[in-house]
C-alpha atoms as a PDB file:
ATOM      1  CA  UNK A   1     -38.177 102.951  99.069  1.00  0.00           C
ATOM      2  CA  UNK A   2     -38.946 105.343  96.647  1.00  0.00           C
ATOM      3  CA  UNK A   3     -36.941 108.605  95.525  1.00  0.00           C
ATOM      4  CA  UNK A   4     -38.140 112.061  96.291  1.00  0.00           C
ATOM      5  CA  UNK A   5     -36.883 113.205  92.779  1.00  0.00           C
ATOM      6  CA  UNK A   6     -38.734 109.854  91.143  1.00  0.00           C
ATOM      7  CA  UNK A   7     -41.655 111.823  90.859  1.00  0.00           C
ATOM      8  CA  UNK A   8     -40.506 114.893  89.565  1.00  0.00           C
ATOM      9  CA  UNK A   9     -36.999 113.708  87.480  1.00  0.00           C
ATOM     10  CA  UNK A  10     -38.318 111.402  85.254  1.00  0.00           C
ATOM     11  CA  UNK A  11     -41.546 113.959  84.276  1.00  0.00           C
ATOM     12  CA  UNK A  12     -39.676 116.513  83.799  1.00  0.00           C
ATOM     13  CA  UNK A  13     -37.415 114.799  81.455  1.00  0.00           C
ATOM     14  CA  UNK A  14     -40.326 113.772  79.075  1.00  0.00           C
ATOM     15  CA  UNK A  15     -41.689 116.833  79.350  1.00  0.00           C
ATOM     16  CA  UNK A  16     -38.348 118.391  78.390  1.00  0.00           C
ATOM     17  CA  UNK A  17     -38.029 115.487  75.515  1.00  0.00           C
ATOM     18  CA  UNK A  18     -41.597 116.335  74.240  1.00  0.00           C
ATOM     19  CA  UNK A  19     -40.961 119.804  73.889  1.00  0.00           C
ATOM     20  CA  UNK A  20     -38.044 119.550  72.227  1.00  0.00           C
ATOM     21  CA  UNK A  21     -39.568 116.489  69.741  1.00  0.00           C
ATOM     22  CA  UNK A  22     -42.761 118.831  68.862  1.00  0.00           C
ATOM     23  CA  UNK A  23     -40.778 122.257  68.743  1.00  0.00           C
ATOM     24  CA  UNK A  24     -43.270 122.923  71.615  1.00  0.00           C
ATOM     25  CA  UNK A  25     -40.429 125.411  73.413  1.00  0.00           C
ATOM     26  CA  UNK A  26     -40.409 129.165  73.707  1.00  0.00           C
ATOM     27  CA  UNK A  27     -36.678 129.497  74.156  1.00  0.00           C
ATOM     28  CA  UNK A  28     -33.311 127.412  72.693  1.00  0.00           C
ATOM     29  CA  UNK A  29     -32.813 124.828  75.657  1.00  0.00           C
ATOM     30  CA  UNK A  30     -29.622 125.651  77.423  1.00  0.00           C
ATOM     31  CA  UNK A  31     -26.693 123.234  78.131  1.00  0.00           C
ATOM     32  CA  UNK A  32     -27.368 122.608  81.217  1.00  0.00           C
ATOM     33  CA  UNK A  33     -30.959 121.544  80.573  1.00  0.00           C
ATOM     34  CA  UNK A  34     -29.486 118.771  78.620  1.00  0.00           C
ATOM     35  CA  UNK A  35     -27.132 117.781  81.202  1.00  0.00           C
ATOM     36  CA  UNK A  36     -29.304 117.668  83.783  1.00  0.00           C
ATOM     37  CA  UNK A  37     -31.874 115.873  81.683  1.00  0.00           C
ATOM     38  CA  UNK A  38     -28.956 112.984  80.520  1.00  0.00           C
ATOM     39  CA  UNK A  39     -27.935 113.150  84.500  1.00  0.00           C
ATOM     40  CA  UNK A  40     -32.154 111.907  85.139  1.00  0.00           C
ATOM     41  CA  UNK A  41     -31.990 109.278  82.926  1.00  0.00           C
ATOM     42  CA  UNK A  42     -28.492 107.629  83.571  1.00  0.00           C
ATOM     43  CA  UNK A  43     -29.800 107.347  87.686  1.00  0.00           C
ATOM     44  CA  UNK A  44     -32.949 106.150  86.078  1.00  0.00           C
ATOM     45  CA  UNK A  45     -30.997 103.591  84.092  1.00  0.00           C
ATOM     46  CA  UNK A  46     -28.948 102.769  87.046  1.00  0.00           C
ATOM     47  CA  UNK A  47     -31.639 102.674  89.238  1.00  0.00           C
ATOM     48  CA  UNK A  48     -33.238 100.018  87.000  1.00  0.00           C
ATOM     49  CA  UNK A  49     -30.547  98.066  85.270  1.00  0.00           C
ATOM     50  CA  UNK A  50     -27.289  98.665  86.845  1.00  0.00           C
ATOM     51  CA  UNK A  51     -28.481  98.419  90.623  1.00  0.00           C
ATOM     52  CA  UNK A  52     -30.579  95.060  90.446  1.00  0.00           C
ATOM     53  CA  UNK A  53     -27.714  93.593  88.238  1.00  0.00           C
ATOM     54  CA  UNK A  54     -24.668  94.310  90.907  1.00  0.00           C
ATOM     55  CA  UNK A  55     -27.496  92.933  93.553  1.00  0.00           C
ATOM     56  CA  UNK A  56     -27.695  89.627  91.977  1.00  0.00           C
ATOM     57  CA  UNK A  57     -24.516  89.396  91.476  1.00  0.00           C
ATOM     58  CA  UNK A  58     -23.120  89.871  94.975  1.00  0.00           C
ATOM     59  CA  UNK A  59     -26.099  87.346  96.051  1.00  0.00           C
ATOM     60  CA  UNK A  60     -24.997  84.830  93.020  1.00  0.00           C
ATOM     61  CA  UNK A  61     -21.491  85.030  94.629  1.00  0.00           C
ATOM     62  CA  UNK A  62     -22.523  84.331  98.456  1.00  0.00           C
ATOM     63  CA  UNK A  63     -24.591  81.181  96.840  1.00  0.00           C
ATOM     64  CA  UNK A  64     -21.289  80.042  95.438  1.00  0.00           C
ATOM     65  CA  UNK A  65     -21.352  81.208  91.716  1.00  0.00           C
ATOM     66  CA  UNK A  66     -18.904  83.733  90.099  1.00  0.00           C
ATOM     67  CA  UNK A  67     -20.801  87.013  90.718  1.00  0.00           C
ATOM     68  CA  UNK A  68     -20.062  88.065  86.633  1.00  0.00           C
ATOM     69  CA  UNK A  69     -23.365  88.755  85.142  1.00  0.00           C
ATOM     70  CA  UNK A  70     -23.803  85.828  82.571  1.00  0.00           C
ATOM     71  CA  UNK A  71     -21.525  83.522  83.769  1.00  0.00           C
ATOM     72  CA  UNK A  72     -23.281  81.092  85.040  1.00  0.00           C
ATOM     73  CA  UNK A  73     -24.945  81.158  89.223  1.00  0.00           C
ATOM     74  CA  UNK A  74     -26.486  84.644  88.508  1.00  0.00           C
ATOM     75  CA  UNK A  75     -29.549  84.912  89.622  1.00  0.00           C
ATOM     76  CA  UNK A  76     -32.306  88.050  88.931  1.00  0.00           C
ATOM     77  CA  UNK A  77     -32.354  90.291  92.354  1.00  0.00           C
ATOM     78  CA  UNK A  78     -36.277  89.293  92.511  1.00  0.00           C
ATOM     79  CA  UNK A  79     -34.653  85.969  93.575  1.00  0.00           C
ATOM     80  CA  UNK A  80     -33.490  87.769  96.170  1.00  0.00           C
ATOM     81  CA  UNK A  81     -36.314  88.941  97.803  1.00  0.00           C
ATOM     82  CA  UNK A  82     -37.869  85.845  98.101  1.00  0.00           C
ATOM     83  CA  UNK A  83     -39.251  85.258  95.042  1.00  0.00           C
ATOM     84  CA  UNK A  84     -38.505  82.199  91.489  1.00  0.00           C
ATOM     85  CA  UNK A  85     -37.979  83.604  88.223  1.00  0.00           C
ATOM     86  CA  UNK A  86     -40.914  81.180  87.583  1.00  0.00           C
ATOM     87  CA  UNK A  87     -42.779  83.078  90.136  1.00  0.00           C
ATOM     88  CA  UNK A  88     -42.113  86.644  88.155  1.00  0.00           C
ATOM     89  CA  UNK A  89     -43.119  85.731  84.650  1.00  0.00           C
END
């Protein structure tokens, strides 16, 4: 399942960071540019670190492990799905 605002948050973001890098901008960026760009990129964060990591683990705690992340039983969420970390690499 893929996000409606996955293809226009992210781009928008580096477009927003590249202007701002190269002085490319007409006008000062506002304050709520740069919240709204930091809001993009902590669901993209989430989305890709955060998410996967509480999925693992709730799975590494149904398979009898502790659930912490790097305690031991954790598994990555591609385990999960069906798939080895042997299988990923």
């Amino acid at each position: 399942m893929i996000r409606d605002w996955w293809t226009t948050g992210p781009h928008g973001v580096r477009v927003f960071g590249n202007d701002v890098a190269h002085g490319d901008f007409v006008a000062e960026s506002t304050k709520e540019e740069a919240e709204e760009a930091l809001d993009v990129v902590g669901e993209v964060l989430n989305e890709v670190f955060q998410s996967p990591a509480r999925i693992a683990c709730r799975h590494a705690a149904r398979q009898g492990g502790t659930g912490k992340p790097g305690a031991g039983g954790t598994e990555p969420a591609r385990a999960m799905l069906g798939g080895s970390p042997a299988q990923s690499a």
